[in-house]
Protein backbone atom coordinates (compact mmCIF):
# COMPACT_ATOMS: atom_id res chain seq x y z
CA UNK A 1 -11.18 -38.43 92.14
CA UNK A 2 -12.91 -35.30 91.42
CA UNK A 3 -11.62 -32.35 93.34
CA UNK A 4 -14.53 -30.07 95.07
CA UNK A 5 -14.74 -26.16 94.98
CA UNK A 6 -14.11 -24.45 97.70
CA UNK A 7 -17.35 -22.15 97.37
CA UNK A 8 -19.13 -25.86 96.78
CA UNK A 9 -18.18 -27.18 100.69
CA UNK A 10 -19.04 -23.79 101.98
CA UNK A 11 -21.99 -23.98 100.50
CA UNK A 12 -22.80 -27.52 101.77
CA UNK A 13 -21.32 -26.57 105.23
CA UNK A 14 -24.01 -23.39 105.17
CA UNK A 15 -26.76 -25.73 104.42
CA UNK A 16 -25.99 -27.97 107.15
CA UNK A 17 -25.73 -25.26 109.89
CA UNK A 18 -28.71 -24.14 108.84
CA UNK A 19 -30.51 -27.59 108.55
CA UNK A 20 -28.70 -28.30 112.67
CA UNK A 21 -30.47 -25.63 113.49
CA UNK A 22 -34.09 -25.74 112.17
CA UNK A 23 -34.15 -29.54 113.47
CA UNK A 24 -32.28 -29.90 116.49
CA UNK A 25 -34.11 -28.32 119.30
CA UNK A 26 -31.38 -25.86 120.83
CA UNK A 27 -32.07 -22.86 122.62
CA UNK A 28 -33.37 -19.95 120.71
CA UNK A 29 -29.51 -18.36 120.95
CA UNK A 30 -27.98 -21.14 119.94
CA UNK A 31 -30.05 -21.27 116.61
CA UNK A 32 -29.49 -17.30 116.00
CA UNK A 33 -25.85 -18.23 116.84
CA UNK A 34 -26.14 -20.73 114.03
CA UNK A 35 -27.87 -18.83 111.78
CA UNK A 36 -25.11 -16.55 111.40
CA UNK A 37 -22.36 -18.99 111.02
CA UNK A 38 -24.45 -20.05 107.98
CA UNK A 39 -24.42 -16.86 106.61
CA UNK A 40 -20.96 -16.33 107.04
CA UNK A 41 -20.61 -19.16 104.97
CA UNK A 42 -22.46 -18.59 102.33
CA UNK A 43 -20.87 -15.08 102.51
CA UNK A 44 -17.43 -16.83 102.00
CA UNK A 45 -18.63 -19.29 99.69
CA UNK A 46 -19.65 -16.89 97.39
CA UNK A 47 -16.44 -14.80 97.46
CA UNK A 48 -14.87 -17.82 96.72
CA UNK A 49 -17.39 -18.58 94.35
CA UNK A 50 -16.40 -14.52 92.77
CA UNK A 51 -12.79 -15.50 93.48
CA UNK A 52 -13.02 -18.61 90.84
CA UNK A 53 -14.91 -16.92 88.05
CA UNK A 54 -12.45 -14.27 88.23
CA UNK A 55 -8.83 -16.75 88.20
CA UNK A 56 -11.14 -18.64 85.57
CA UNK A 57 -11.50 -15.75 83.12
CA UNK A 58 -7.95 -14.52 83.95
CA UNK A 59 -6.92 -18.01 82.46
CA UNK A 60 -9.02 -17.67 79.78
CA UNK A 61 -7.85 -14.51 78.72
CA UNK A 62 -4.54 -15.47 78.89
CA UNK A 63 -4.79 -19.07 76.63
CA UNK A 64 -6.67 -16.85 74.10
CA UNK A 65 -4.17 -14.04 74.23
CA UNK A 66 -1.12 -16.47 73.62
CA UNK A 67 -3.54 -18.45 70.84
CA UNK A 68 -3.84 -14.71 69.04
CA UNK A 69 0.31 -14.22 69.64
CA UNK A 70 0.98 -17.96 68.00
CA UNK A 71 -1.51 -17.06 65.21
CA UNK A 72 0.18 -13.69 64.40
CA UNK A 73 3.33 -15.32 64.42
CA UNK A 74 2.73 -18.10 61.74
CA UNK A 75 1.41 -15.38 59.86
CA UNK A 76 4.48 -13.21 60.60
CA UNK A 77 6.82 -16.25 59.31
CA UNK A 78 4.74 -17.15 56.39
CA UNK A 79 5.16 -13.63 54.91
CA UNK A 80 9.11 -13.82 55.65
CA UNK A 81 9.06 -17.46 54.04
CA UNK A 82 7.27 -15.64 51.10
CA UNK A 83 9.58 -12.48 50.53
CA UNK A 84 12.57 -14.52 51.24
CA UNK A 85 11.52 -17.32 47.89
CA UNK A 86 11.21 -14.03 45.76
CA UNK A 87 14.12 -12.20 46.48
CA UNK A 88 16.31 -15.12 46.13
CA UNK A 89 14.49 -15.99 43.22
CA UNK A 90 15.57 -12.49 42.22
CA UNK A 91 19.17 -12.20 42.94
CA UNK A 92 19.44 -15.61 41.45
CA UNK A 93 18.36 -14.08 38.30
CA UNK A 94 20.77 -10.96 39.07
CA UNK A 95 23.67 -13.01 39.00
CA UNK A 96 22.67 -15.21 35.88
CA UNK A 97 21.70 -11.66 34.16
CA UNK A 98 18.79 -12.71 33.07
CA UNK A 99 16.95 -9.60 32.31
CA UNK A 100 13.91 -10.64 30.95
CA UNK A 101 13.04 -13.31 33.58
CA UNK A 102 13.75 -10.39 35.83
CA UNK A 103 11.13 -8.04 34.80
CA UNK A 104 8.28 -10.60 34.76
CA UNK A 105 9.36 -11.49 38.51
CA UNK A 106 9.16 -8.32 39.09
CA UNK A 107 6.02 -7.81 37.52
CA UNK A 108 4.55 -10.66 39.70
CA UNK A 109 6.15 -9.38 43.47
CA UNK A 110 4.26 -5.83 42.24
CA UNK A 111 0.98 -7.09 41.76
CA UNK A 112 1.35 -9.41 45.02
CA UNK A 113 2.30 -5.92 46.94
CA UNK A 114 -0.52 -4.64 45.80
CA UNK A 115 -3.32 -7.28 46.26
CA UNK A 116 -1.85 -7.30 49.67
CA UNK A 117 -2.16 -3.40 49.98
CA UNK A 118 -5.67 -4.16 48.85
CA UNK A 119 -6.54 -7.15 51.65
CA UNK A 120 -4.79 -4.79 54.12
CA UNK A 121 -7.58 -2.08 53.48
CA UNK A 122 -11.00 -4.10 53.76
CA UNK A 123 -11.47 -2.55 56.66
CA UNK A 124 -13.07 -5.21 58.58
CA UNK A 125 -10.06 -6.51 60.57
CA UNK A 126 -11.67 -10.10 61.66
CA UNK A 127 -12.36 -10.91 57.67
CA UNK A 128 -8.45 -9.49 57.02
CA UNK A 129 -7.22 -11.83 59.84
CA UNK A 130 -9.22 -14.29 58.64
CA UNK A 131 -7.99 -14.52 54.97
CA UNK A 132 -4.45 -14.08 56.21
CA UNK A 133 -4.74 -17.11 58.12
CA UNK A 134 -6.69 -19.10 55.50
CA UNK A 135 -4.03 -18.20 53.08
CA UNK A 136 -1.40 -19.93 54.83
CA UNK A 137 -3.36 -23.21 54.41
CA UNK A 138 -2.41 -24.74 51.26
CA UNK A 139 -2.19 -28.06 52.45
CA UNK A 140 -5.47 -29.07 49.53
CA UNK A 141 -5.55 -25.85 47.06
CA UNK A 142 -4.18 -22.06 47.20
CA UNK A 143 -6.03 -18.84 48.27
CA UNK A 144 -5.87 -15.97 46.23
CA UNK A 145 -7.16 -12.25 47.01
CA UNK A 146 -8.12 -10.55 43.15
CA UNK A 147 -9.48 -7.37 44.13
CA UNK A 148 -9.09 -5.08 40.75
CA UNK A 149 -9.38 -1.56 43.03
CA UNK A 150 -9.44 -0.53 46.64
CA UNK A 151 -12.99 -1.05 48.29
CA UNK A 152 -12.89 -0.42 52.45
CA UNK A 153 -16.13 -2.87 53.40
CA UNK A 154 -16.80 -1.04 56.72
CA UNK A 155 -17.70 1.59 54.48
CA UNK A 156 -20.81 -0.17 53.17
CA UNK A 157 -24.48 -0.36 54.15
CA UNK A 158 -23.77 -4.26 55.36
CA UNK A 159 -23.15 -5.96 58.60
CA UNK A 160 -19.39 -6.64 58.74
CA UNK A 161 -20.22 -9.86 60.34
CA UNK A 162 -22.19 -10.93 57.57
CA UNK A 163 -19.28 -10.39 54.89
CA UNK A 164 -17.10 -12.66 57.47
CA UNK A 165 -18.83 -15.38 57.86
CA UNK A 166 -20.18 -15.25 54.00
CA UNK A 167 -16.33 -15.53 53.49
CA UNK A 168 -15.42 -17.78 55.97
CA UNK A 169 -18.18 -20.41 55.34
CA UNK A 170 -17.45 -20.45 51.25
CA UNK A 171 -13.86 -20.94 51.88
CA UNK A 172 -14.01 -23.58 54.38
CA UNK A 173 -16.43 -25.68 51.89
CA UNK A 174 -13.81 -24.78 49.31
CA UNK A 175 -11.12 -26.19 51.37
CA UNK A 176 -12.96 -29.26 52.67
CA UNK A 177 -14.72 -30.42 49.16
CA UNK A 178 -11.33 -30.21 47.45
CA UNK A 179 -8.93 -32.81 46.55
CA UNK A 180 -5.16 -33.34 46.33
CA UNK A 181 -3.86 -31.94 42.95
CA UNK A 182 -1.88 -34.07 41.22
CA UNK A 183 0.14 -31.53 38.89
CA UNK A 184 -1.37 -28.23 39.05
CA UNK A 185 -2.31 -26.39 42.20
CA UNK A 186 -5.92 -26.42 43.13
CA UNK A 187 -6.57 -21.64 43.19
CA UNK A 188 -9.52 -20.34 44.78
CA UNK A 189 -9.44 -16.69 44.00
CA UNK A 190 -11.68 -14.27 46.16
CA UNK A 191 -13.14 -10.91 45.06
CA UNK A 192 -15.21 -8.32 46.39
CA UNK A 193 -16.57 -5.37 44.27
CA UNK A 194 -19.67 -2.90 44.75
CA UNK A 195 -22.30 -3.25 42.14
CA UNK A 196 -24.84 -0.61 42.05
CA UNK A 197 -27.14 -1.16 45.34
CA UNK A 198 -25.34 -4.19 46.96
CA UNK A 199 -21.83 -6.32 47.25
CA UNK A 200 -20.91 -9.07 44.89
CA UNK A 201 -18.88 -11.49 46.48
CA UNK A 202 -16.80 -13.34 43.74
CA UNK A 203 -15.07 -17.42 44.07
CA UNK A 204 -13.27 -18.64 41.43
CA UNK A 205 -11.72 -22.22 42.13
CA UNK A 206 -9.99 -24.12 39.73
CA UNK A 207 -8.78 -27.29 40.06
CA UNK A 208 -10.24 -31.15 41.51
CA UNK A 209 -12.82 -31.18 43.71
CA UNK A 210 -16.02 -33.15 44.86
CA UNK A 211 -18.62 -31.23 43.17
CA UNK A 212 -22.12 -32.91 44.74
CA UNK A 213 -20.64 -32.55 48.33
CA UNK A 214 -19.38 -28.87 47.54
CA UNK A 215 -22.76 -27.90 45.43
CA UNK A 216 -25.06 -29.36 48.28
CA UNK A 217 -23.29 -27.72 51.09
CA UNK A 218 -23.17 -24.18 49.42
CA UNK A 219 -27.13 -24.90 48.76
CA UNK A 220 -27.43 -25.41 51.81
CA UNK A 221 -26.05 -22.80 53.13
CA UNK A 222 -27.68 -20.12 51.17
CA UNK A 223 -30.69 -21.70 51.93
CA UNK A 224 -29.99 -20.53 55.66
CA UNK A 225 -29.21 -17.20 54.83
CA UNK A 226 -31.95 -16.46 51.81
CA UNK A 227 -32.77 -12.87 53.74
CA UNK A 228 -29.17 -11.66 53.68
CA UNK A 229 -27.53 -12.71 50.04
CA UNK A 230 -28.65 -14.31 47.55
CA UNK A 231 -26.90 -16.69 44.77
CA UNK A 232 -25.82 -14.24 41.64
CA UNK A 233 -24.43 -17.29 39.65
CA UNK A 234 -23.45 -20.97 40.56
CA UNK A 235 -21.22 -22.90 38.06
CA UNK A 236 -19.86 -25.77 38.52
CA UNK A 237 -17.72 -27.86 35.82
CA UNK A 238 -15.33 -30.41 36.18
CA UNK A 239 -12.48 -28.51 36.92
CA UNK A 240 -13.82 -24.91 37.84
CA UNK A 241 -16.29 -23.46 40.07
CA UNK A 242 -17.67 -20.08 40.28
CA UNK A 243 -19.81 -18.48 42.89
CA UNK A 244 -20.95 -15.11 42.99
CA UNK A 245 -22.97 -14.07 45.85
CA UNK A 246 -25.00 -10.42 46.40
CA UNK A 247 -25.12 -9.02 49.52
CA UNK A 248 -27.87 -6.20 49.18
CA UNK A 249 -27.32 -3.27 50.89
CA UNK A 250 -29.38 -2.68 54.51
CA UNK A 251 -31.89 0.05 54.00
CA UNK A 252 -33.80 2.12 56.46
């Protein structure tokens, strides 16, 4: 049984004061007497009404709040998980001695620090959050973040929104168009790097995938946003696919 507002009945209540006393044919006191209980109630029916919008976005604010808190958190674990599987991976080589498999692990946890350095500095926070959270998603292939030097996006000529959801859009297709590797891990690698007057935005996937679906849907796409980027190079083999995509810089 659906449950009424209580800014709805005083609403209904208002209207039918108001109608008693247009129809019935009381004295003129009674209908001014009548006519201000209806405004009354529409006075209280629309603090009510204020009352709702206000314990609604309260509520709101407060599921999106504690989404934003469980969302930071996986992230939070995920790099713990991470650091933990290397540094065991590293004493376990301590206490075998094994020197040489020691300084190629090391090797590898120095260049993660610093692609992560790197992602930490793209200055556009939603794209950062973003690729931190699509990162821990490896259910169908592996994100990686290749950036070769420090670039802060914010810093460019280009709406940050349209380097998100550039990012966001490529990657989801990624993710949905590929399929479950067998041995190796399916690797999209991202990369962003200036290039004279505009941004080239770099994917690198390797691995099995459904390349009609995946070609037709970034087509698609760039067919919807033809006045922003534009398609630098679309390859797509059998077990690779590159896209690189130029975002020209806004002028005047």
């Amino acid at each position: 049984m659906k449950r009424w507002r209580s800014a709805t009945i005083g609403y209904i209540l208002a209207i039918l004061v108001g109608l008693a006393g247009i129809v019935i044919p009381w004295h003129i006191g009674v209908r001014l007497g009548l006519a201000g209980v209806a405004i009354m109630l529409v006075i209280l029916a629309l603090r009510a009404d204020r009352n709702e919008v206000r314990r609604r976005c309260q509520l709101e604010t407060a599921e999106s709040t504690l989404h934003h808190d469980v969302e930071l958190l996986r992230v939070i674990n995920r790099f713990r998980h991470d650091w933990m599987n290397h540094f065991q991976i590293l004493f376990g080589y301590i206490q075998l001695k094994k020197v040489d498999n020691l300084q190629d692990t090391m090797e590898k946890i120095k260049g993660k620090m610093l692609q992560d350095s790197f992602l930490s500095k793209l200055g556009i926070p939603s794209l950062i959050v973003y690729l931190l959270k699509a990162r821990m998603d490896s259910s169908k292939m592996e994100l990686e973040i290749d950036i070769v030097q420090e670039v802060d996006l914010s810093q460019l000529p280009i709406k940050a929104e349209t380097i998100t959801a550039l990012t966001r859009t490529v990657v989801t297709l990624f993710q949905v168009y590929a399929q479950l590797a067998e041995e190796n891990p399916n690797v999209l690698s991202v990369q962003y790097c200036q290039e004279g007057d505009a941004l080239l935005c770099d994917f690198v996937y390797q691995g099995a995938y459904e390349r009609d679906q995946l070609e037709r849907g970034l087509e698609k796409e760039l067919v919807c946003r033809t006045e922003e980027l534009a398609a630098d190079e679309m390859t797509f083999g059998e077990q690779e696919a590159v896209v690189t995509i130029r975002i020209p810089f806004q002028t005047g």
